[in-house]
N, C-alpha and C. Protein backbone atom coordinates (compact mmCIF):
# COMPACT_ATOMS: atom_id res chain seq x y z
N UNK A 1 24.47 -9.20 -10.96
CA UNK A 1 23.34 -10.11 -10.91
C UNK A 1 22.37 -9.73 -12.03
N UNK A 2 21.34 -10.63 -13.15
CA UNK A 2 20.96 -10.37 -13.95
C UNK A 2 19.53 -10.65 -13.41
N UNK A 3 19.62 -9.62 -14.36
CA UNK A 3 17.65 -8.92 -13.15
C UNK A 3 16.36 -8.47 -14.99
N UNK A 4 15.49 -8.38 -14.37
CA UNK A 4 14.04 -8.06 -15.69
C UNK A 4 13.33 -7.51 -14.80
N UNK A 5 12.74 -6.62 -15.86
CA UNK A 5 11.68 -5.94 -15.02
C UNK A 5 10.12 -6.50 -15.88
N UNK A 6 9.02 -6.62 -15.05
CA UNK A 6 8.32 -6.74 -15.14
C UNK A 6 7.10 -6.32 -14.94
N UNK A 7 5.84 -6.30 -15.67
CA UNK A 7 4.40 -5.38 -15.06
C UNK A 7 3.81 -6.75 -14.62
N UNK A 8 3.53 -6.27 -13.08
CA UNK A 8 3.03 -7.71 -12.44
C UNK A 8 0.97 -7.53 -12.48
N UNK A 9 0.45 -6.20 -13.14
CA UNK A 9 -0.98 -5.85 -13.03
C UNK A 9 -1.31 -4.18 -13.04
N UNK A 10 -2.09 -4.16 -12.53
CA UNK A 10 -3.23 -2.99 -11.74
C UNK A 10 -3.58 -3.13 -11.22
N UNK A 11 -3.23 -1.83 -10.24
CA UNK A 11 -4.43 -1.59 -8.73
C UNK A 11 -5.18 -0.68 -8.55
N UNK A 12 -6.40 -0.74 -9.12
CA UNK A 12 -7.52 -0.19 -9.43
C UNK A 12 -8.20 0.65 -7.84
N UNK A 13 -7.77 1.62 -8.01
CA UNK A 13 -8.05 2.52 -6.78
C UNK A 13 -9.95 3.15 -6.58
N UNK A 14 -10.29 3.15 -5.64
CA UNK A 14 -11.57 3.81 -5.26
C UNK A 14 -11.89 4.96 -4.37
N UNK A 15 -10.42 5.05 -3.53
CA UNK A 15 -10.38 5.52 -2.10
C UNK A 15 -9.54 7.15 -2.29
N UNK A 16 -9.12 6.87 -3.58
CA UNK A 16 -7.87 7.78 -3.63
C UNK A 16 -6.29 8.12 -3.04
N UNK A 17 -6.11 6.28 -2.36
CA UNK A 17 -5.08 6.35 -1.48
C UNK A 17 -5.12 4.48 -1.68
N UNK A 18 -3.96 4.36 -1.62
CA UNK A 18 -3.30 2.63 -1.39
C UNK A 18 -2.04 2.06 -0.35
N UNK A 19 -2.67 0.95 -0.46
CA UNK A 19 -1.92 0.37 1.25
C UNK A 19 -1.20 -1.01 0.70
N UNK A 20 0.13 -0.76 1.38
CA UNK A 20 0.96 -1.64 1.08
C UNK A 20 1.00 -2.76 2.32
N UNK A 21 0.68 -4.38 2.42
CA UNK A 21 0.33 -4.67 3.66
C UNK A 21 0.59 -6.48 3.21
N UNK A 22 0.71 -7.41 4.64
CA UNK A 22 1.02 -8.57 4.41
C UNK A 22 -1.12 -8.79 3.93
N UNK A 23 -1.65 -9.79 3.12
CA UNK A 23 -2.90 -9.84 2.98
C UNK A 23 -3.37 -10.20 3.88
N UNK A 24 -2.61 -10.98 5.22
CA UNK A 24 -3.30 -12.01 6.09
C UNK A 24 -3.70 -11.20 7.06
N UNK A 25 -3.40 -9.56 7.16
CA UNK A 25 -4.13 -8.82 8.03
C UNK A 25 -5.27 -7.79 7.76
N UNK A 26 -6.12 -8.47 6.58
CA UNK A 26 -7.07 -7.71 6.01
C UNK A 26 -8.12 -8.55 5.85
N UNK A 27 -8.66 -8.60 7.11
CA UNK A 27 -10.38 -9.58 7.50
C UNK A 27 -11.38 -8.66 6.49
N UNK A 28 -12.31 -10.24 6.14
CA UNK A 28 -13.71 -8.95 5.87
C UNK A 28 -13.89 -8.02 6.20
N UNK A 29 -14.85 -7.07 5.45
CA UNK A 29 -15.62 -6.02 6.32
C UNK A 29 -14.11 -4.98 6.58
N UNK A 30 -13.13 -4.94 6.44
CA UNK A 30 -12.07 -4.36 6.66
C UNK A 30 -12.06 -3.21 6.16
N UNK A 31 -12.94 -2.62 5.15
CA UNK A 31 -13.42 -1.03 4.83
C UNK A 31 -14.38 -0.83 5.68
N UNK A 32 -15.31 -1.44 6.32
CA UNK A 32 -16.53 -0.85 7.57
C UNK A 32 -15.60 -1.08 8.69
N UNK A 33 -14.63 -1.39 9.11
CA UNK A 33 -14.16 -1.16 10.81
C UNK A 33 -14.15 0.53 11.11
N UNK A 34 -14.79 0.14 12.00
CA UNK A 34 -14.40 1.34 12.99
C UNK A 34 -15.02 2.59 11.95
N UNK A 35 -16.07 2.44 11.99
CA UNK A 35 -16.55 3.62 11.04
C UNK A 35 -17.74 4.54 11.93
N UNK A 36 -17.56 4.28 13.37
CA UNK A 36 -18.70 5.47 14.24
C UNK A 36 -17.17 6.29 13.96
N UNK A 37 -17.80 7.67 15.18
CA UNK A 37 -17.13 8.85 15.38
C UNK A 37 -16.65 8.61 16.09
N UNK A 38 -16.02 8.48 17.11
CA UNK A 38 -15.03 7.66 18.38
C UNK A 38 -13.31 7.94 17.76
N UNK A 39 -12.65 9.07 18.62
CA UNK A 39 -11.33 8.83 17.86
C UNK A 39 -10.81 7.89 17.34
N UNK A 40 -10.15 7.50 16.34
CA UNK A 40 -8.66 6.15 16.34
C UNK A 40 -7.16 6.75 16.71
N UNK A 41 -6.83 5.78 17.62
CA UNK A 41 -5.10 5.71 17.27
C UNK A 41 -4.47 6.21 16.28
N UNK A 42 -3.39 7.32 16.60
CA UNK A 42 -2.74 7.64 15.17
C UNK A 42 -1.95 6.17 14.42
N UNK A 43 -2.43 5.70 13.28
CA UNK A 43 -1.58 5.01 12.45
C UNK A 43 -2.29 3.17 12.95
N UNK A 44 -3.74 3.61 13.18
CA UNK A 44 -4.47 2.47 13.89
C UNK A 44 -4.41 1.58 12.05
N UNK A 45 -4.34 0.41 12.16
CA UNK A 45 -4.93 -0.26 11.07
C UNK A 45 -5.96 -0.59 10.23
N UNK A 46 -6.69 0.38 10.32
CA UNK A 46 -8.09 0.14 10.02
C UNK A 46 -8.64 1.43 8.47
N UNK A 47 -9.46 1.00 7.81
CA UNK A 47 -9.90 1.75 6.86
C UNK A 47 -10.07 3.29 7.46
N UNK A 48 -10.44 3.63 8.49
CA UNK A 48 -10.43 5.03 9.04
C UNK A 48 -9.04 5.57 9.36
N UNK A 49 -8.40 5.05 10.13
CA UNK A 49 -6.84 4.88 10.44
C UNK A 49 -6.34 5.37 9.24
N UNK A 50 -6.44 4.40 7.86
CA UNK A 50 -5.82 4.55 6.81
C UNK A 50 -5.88 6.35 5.97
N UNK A 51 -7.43 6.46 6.08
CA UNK A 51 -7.87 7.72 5.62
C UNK A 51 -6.89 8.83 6.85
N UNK A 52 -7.59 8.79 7.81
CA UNK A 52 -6.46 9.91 8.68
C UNK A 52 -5.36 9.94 8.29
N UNK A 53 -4.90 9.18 8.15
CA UNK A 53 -3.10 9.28 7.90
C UNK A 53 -3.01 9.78 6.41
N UNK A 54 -3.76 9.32 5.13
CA UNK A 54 -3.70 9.70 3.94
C UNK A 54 -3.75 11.48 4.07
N UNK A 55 -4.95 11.66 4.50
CA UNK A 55 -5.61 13.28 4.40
C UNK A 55 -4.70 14.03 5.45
N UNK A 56 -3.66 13.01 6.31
CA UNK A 56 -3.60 14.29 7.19
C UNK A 56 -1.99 15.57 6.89
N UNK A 57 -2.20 15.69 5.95
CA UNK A 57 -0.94 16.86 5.20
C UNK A 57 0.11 15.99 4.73
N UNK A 58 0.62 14.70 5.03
CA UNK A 58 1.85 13.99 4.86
C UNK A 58 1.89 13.35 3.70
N UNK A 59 0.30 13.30 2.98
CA UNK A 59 0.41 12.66 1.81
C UNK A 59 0.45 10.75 2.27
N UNK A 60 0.61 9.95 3.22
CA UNK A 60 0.80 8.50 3.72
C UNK A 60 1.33 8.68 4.80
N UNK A 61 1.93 7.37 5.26
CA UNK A 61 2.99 6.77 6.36
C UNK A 61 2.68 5.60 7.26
N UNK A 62 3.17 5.55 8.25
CA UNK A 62 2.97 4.23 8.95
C UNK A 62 2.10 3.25 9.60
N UNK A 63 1.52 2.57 9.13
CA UNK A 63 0.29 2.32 10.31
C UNK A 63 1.40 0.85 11.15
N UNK A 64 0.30 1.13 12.41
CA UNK A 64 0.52 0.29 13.70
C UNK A 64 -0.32 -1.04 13.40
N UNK A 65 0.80 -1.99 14.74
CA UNK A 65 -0.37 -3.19 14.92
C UNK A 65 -1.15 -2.80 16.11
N UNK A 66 -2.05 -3.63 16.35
CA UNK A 66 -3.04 -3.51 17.64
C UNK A 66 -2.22 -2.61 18.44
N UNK A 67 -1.24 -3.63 18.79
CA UNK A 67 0.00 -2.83 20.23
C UNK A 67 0.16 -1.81 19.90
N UNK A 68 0.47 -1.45 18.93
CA UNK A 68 1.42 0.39 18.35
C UNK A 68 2.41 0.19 18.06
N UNK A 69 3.20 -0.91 17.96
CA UNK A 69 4.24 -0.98 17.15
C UNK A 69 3.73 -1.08 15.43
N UNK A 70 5.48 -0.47 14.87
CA UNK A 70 5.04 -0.21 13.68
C UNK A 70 5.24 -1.53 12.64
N UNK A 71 5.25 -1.54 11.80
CA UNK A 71 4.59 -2.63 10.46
C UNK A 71 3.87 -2.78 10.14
N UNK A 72 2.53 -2.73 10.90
CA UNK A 72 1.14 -3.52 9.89
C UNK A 72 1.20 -3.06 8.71
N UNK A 73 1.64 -1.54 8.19
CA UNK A 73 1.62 -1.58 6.80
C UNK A 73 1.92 -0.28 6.01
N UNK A 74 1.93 0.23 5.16
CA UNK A 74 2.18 1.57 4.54
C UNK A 74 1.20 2.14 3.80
N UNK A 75 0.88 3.17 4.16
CA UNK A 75 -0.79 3.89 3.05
C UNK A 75 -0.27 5.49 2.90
N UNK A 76 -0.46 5.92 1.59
CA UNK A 76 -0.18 6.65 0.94
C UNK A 76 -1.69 6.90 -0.02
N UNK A 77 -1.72 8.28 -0.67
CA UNK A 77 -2.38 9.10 -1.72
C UNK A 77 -2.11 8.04 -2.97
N UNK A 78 -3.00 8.06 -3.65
CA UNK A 78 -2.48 7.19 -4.98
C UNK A 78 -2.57 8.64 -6.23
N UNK A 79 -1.44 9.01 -6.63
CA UNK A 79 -1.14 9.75 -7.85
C UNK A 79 -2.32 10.78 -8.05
N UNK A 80 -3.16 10.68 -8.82
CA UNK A 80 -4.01 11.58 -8.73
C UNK A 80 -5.48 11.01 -8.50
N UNK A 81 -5.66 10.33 -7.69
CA UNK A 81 -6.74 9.60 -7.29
C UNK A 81 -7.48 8.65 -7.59
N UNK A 82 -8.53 8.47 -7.89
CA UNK A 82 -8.94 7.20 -8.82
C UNK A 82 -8.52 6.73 -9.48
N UNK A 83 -8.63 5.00 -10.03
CA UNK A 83 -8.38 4.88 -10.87
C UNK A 83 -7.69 3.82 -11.07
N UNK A 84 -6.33 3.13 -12.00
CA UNK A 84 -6.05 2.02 -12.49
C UNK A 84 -4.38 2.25 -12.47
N UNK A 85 -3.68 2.10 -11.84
CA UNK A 85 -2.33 2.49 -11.42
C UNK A 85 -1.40 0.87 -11.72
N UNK A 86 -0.65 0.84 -12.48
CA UNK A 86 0.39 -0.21 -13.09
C UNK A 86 1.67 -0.35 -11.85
N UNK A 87 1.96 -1.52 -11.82
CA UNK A 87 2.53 -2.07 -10.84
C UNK A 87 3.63 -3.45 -11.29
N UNK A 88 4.91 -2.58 -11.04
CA UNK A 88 6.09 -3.43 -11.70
C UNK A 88 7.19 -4.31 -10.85
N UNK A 89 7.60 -4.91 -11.08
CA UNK A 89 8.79 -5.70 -10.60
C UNK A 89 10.08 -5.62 -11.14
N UNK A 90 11.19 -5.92 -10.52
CA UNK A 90 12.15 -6.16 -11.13
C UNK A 90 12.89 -7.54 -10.01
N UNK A 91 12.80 -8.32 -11.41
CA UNK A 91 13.16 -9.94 -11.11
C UNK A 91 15.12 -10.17 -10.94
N UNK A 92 15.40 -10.88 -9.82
CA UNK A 92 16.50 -11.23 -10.13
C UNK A 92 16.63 -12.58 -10.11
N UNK A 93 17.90 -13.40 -11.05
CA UNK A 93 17.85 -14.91 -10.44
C UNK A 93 19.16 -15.06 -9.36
N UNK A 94 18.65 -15.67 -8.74
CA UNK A 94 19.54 -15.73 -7.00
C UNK A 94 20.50 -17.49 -7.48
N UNK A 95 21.47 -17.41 -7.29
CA UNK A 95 22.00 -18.82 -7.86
C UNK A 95 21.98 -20.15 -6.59
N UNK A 96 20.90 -19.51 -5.39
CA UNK A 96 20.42 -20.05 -4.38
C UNK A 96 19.13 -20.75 -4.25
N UNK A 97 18.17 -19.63 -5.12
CA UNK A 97 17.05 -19.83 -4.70
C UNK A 97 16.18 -19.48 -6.13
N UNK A 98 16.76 -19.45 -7.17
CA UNK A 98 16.21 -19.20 -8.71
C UNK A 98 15.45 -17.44 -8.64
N UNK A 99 14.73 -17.45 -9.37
CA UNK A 99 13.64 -15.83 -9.56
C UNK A 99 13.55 -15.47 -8.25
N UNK A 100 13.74 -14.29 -7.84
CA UNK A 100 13.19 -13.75 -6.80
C UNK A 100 12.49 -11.97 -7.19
N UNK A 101 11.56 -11.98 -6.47
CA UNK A 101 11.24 -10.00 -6.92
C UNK A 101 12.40 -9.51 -5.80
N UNK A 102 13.06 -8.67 -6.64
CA UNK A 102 14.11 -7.62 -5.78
C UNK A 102 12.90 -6.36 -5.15
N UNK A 103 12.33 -5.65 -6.03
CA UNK A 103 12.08 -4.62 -6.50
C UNK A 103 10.50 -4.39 -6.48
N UNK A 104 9.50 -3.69 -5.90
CA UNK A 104 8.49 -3.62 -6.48
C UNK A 104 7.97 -1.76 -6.72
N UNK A 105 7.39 -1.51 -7.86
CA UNK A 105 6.42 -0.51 -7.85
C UNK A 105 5.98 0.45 -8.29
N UNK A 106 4.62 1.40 -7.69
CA UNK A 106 4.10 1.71 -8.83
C UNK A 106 3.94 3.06 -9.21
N UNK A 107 3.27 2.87 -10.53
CA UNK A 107 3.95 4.07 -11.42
C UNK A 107 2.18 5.09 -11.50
N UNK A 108 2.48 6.21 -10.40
CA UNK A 108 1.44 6.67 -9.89
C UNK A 108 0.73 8.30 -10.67
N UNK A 109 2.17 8.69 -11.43
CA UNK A 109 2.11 9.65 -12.51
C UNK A 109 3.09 9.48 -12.95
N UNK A 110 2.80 8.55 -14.45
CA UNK A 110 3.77 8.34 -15.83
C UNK A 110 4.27 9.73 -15.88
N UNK A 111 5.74 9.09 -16.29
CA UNK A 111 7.00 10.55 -16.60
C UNK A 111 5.94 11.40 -18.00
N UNK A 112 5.52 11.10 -18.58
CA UNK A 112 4.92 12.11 -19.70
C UNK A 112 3.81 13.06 -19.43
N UNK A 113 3.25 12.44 -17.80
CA UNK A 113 2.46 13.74 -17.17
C UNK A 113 2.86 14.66 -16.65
């Protein structure tokens, strides 16, 4: 199958950590949830949620939906923290359905660091 790769942008980091997620579960205000002291759920969905799981030794991993099942999304450390992180694709054409992204992602410390 004949495939391209592509740079689809930057994701300009603030947090020192990035979340891989469908968009339609990221309401306003979605960095102020849940920001008293009150435990969260391990792998809760929420900007605090996200940080626990970043900081807590694993480097990322899974967050939950409401219920606790897993998907809502994936959050990880971004490379060396701040900053402007490049974000690639690799395209295939499907002889079904034309271009599709096979492939996504990003490049968090270039091979020359």
């Amino acid at each position: 199958m004949k495939s391209k790769t592509i740079k689809l942008g930057v994701a300009g980091v603030d947090s020192g950590q990035l979340l891989i997620c469908d968009p339609c579960y990221i309401e306003p205000g979605f960095a102020e949830q849940n920001i008293d002291s009150q435990p969260i759920p391990e792998g809760e969905f929420s900007y605090r949620g996200i940080c626990q799981l970043t900081l807590s030794g694993n480097l990322g991993g899974q967050l939950n939906y409401p219920m606790g099942h897993p998907g809502a999304g994936v959050a990880f450390l971004s490379g060396f923290g701040d900053g402007l992180y490049e974000v690639f694709a690799e395209i295939i054409e499907d002889p079904d359905f034309g271009e599709r992204v096979k492939r996504v992602w990003i490049e968090l410390i270039p091979e020359e660091e």
